[in-house]
N, C-alpha and C. Protein backbone atom coordinates (compact mmCIF):
# COMPACT_ATOMS: atom_id res chain seq x y z
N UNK A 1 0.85 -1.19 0.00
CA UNK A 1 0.00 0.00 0.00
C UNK A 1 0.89 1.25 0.00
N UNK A 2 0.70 1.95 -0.55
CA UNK A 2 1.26 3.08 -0.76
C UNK A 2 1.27 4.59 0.21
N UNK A 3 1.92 5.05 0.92
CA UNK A 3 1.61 5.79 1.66
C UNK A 3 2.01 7.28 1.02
N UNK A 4 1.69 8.21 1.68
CA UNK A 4 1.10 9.48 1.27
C UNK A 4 1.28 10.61 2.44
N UNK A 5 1.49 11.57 1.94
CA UNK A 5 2.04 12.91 2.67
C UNK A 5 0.89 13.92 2.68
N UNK A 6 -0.21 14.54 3.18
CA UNK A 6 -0.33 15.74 2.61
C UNK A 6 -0.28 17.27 3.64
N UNK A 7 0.14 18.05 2.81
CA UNK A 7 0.25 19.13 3.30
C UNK A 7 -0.57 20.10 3.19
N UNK A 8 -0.66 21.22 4.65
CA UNK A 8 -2.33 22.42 4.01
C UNK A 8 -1.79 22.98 4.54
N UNK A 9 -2.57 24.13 4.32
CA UNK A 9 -2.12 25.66 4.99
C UNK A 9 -3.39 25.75 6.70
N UNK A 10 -2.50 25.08 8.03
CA UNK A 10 -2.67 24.88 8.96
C UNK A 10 -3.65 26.09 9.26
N UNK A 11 -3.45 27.38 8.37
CA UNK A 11 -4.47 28.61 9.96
C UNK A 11 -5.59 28.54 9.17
N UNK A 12 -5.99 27.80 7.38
CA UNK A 12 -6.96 28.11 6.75
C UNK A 12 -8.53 27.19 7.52
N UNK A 13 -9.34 28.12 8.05
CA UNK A 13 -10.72 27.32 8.03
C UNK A 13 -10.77 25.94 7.00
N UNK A 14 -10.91 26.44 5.81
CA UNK A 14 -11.32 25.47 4.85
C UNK A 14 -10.19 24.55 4.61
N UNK A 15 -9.18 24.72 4.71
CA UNK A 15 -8.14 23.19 4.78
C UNK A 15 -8.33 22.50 6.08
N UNK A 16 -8.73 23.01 7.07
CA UNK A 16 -8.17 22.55 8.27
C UNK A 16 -9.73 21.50 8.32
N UNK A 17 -10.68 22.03 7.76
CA UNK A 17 -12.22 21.21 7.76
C UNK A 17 -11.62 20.00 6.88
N UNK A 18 -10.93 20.44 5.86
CA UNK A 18 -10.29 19.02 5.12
C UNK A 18 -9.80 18.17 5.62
N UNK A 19 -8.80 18.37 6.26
CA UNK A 19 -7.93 17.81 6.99
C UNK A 19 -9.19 17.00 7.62
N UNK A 20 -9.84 17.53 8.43
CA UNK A 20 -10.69 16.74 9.38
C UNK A 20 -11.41 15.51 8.62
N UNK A 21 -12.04 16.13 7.76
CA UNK A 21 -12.81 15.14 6.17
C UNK A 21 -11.70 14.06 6.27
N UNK A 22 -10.81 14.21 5.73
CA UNK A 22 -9.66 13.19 5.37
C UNK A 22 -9.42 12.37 6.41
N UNK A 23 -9.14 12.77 7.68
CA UNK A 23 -8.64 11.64 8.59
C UNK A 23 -9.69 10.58 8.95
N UNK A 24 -11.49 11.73 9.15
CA UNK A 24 -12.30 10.83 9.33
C UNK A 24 -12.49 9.41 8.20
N UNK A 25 -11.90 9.48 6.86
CA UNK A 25 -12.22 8.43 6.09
C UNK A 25 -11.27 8.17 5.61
N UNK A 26 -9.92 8.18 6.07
CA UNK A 26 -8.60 7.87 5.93
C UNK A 26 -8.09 6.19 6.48
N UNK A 27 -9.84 5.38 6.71
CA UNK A 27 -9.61 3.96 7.46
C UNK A 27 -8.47 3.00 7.10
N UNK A 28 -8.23 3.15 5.88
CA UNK A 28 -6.92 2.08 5.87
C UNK A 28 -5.42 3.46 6.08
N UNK A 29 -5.32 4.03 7.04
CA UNK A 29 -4.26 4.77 7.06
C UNK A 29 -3.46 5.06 5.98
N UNK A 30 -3.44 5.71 4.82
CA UNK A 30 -2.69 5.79 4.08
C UNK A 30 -2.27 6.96 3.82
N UNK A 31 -2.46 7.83 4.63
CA UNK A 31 -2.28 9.60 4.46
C UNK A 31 -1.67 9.78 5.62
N UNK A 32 -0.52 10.59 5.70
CA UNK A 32 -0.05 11.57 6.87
C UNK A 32 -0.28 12.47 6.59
N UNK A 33 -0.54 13.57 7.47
CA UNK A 33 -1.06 14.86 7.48
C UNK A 33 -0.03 15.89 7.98
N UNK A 34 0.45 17.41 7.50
CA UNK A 34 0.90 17.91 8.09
C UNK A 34 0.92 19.39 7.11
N UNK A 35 1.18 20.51 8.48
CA UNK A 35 1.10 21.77 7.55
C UNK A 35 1.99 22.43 6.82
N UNK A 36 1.70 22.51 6.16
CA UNK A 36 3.03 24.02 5.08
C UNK A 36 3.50 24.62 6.41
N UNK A 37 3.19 25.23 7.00
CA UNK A 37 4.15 26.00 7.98
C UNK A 37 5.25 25.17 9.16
N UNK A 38 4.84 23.65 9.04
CA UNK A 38 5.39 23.29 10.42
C UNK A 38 6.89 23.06 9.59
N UNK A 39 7.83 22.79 10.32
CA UNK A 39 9.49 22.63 10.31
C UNK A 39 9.32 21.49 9.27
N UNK A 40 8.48 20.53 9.29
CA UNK A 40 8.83 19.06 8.40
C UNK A 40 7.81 19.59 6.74
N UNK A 41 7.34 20.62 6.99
CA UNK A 41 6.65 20.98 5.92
C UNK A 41 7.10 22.06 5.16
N UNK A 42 8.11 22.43 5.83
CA UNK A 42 9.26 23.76 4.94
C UNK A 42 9.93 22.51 4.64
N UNK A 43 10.23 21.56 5.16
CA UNK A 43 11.81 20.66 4.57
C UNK A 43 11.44 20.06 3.39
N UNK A 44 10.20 19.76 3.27
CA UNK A 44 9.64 19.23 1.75
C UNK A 44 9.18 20.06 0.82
N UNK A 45 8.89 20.95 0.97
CA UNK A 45 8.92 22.56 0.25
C UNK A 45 10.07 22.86 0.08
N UNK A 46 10.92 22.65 0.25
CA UNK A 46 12.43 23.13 0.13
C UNK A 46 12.67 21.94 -0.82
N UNK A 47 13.05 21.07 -0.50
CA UNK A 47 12.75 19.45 -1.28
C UNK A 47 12.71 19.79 -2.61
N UNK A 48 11.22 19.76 -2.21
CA UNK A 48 10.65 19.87 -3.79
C UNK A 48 10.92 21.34 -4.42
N UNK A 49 11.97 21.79 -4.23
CA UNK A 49 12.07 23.36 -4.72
C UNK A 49 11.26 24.11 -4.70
N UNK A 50 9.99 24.26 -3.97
CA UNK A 50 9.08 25.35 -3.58
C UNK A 50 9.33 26.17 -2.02
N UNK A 51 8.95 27.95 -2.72
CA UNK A 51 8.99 28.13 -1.66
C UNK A 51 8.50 27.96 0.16
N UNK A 52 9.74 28.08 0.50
CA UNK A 52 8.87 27.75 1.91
C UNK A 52 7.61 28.32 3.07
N UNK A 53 7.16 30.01 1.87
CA UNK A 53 6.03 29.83 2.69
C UNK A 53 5.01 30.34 1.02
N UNK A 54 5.27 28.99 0.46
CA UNK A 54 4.28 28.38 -0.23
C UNK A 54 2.68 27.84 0.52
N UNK A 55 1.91 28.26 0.16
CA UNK A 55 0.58 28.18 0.62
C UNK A 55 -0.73 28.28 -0.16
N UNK A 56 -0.47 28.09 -1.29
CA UNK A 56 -1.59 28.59 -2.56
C UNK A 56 -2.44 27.35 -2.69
N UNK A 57 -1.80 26.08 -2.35
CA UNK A 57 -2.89 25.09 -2.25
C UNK A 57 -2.31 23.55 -1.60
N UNK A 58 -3.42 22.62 -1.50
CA UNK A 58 -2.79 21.55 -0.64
C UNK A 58 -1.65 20.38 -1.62
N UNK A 59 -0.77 19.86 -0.63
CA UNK A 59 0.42 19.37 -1.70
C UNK A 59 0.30 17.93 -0.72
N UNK A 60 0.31 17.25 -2.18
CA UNK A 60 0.29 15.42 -2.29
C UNK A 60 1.63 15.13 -2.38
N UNK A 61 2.19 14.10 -1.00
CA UNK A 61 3.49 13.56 -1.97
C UNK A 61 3.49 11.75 -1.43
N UNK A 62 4.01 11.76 -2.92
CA UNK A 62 3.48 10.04 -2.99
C UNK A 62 4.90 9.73 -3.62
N UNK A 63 5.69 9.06 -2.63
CA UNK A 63 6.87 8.58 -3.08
C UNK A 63 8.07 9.93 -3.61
N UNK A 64 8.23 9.80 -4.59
CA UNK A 64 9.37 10.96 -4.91
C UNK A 64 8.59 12.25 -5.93
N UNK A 65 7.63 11.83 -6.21
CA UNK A 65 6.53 12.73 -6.89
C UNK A 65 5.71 13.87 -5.81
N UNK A 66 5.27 14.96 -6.20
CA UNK A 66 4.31 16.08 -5.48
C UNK A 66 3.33 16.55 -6.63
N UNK A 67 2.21 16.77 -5.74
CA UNK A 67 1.01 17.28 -6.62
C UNK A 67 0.38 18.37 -6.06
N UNK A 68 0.06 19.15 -6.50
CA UNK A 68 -0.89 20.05 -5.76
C UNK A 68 -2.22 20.43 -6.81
N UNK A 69 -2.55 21.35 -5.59
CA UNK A 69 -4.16 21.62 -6.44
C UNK A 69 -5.13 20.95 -6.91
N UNK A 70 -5.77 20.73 -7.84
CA UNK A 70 -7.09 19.49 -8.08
C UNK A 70 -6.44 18.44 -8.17
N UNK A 71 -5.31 18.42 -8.52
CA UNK A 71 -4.42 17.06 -8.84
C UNK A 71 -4.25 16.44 -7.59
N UNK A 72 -3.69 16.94 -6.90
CA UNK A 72 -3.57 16.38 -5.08
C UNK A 72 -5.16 16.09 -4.28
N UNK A 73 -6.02 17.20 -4.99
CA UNK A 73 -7.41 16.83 -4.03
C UNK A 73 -8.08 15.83 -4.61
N UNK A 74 -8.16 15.39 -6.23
CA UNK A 74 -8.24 14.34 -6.67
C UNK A 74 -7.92 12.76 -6.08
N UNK A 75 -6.40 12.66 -6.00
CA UNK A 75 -5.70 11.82 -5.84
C UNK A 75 -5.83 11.58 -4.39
N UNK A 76 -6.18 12.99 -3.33
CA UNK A 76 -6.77 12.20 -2.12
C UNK A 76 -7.97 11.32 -2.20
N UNK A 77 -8.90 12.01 -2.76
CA UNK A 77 -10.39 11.83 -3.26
C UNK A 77 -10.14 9.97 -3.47
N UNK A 78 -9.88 9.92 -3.90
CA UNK A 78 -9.68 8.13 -4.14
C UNK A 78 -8.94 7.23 -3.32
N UNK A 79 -8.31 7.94 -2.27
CA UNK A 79 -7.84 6.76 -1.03
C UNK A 79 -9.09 7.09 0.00
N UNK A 80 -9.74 7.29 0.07
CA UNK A 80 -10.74 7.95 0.97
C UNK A 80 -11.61 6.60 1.02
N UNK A 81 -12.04 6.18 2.12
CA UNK A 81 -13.46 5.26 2.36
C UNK A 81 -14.70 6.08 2.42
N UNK A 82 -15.70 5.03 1.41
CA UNK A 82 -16.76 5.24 0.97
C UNK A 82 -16.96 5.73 -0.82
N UNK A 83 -17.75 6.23 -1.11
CA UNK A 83 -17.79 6.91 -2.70
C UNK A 83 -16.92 7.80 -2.85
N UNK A 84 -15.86 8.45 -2.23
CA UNK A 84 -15.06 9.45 -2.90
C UNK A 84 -14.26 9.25 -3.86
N UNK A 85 -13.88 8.11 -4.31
CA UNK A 85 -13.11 7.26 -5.54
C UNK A 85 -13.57 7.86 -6.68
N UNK A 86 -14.84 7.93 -6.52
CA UNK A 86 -15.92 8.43 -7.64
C UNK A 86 -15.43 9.75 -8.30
N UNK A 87 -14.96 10.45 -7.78
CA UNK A 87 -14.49 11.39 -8.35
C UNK A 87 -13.14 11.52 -8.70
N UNK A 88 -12.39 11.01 -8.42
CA UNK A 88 -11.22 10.43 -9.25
C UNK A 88 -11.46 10.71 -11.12
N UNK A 89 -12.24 9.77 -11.15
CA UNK A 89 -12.08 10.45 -12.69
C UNK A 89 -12.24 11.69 -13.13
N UNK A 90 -12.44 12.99 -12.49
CA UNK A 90 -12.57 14.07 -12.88
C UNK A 90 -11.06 14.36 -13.26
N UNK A 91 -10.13 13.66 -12.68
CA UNK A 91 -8.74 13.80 -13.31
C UNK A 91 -8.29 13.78 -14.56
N UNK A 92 -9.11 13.05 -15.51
CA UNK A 92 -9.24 13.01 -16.52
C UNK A 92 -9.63 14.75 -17.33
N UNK A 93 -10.42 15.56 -16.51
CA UNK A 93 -10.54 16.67 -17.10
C UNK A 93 -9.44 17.66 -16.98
N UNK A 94 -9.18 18.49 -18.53
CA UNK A 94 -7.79 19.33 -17.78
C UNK A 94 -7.54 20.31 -17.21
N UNK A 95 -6.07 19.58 -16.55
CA UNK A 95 -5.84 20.89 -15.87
C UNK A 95 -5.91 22.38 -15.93
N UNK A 96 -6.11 22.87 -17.32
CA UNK A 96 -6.39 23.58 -18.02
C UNK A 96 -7.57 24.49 -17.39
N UNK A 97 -8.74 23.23 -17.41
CA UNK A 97 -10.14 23.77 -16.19
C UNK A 97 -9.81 23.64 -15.23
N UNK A 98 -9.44 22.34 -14.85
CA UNK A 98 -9.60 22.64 -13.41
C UNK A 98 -9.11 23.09 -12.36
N UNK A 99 -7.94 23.74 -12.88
CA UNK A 99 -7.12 24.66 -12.18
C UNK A 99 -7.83 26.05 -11.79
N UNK A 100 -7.79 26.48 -13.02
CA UNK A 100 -8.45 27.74 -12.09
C UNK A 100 -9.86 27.79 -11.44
N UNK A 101 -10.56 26.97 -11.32
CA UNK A 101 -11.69 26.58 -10.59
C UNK A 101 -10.71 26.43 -9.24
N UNK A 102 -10.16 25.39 -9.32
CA UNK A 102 -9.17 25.45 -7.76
C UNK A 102 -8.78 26.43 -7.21
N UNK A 103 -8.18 27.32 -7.98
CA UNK A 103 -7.30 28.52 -8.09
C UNK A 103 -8.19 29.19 -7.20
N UNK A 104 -9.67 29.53 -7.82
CA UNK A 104 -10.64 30.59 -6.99
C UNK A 104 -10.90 30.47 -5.74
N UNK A 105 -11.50 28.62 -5.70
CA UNK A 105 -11.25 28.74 -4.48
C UNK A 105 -10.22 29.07 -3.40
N UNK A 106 -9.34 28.48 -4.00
CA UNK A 106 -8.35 28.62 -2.68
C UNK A 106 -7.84 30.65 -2.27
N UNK A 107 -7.85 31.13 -3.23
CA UNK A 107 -7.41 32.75 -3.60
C UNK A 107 -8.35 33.27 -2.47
N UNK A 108 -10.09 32.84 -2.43
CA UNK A 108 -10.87 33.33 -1.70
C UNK A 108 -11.06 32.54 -0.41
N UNK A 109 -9.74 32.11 -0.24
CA UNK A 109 -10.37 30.68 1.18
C UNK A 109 -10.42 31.43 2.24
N UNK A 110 -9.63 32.35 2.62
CA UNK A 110 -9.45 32.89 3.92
C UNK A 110 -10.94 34.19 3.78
N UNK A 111 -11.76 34.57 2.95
CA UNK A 111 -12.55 35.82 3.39
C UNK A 111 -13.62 34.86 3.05
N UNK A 112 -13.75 33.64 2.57
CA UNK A 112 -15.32 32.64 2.47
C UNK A 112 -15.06 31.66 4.31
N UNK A 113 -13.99 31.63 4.56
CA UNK A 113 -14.16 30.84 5.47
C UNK A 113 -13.18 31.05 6.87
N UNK A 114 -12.56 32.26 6.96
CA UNK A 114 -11.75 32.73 7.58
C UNK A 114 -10.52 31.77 7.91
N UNK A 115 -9.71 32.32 8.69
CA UNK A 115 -8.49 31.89 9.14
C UNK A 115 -8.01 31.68 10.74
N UNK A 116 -7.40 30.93 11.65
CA UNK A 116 -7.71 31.03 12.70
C UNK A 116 -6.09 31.59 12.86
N UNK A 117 -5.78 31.89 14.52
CA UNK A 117 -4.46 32.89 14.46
C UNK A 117 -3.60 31.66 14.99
N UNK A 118 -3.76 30.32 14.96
CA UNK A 118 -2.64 29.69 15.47
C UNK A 118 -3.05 28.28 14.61
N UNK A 119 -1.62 27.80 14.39
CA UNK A 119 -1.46 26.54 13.34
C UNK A 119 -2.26 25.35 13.65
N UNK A 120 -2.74 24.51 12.67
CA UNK A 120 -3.82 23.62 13.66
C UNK A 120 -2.51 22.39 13.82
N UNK A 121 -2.88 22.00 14.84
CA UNK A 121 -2.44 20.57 15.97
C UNK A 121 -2.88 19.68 15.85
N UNK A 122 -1.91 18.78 16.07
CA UNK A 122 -2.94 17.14 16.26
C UNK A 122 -3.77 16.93 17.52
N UNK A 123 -5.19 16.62 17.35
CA UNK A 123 -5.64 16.09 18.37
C UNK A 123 -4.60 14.99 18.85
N UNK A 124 -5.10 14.28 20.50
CA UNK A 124 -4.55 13.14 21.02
C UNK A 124 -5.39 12.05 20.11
N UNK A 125 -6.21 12.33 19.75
CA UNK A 125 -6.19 10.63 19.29
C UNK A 125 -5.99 10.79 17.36
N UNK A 126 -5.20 12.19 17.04
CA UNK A 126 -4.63 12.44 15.44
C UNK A 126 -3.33 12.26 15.84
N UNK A 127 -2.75 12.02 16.85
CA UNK A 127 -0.97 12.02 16.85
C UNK A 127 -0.62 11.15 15.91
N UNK A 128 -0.46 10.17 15.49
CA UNK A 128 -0.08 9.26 14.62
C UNK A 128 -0.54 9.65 13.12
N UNK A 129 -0.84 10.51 12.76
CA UNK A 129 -1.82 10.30 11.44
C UNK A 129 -1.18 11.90 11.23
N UNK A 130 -0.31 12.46 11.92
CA UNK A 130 0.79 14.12 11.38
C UNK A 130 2.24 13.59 11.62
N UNK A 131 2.39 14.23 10.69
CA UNK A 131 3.84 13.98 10.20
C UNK A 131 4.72 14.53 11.38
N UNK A 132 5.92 13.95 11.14
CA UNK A 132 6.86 13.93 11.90
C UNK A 132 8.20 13.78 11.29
N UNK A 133 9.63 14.42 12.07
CA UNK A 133 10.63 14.12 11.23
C UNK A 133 10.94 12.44 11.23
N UNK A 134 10.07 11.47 12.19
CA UNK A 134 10.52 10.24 12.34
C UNK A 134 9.85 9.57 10.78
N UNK A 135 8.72 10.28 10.23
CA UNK A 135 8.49 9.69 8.95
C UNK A 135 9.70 9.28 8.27
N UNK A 136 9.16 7.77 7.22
CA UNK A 136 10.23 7.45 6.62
C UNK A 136 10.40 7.95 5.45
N UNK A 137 9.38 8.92 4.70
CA UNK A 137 10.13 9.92 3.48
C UNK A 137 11.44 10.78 4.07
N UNK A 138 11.21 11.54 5.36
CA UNK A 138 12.47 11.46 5.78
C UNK A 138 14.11 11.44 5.88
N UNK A 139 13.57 9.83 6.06
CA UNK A 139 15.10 9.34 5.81
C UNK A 139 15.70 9.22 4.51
N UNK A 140 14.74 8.80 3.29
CA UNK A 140 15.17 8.70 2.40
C UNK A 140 15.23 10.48 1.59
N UNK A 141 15.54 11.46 2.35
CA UNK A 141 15.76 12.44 1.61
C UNK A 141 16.99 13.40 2.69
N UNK A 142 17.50 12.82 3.32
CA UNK A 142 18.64 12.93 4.08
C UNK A 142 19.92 12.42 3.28
């Protein structure tokens, strides 16, 4: 099984509701979670040659590859339990559209859904399911 990174912009309302979406149907564990702002989320922003206070949208990393934008919310969309698979094939439409459909939203995320003033945290029973420098992408990028 393939495991999976994703990253959000921790103070946004509307990522941080994601985040929540995701872990609740994340049953076969295959997603770690963690924010653009924390220390392990500049080191993969740096990584992947983006800047480190990159924040324009959520970033997928699956092995040595990164995705962001519909491409990453897609590609969550289908490890997800229940019908979210279903939309997977919208990947098929291009990026072309569905970018800036993404684009809007995210441009307007903070005045449709505000922002809170401190980074979101793992609950105690999310500790395991946010990234950490003990992840093993990690090691293999040391």
């Amino acid at each position: 099984m393939q495991h999976s990174i994703l990253l959000f912009d921790g103070y946004c309302n509307l990522c941080n509701a994601a985040v929540d979406f995701v872990l609740k149907r994340d049953v076969q564990n295959q997603i770690t979670v963690g924010s653009l702002q924390s220390t392990e989320g500049k080191v993969l922003l740096r990584h992947f040659g983006l800047p480190e206070d990159y924040l324009a949208s959520l970033m997928l990393i699956e092995q040595e590859q990164y995705y962001v934008g519909s491409t990453a919310a897609l590609k969550v969309a289908k490890k997800l339990d229940g019908l979210w698979f279903l939309l997977y094939p919208l990947i098929l439409v291009p990026r072309f559209i569905r970018e800036p459909i993404y684009g809007w939203i995210s441009k307007n995320r903070y005045r449709w859904f505000g922002k809170t003033s401190t980074c979101r945290i793992a609950k105690e029973e999310e500790v395991g399911k946010f990234l950490t420098k003990a992840h093993p992408f990690f090691r293999s990028i040391e």
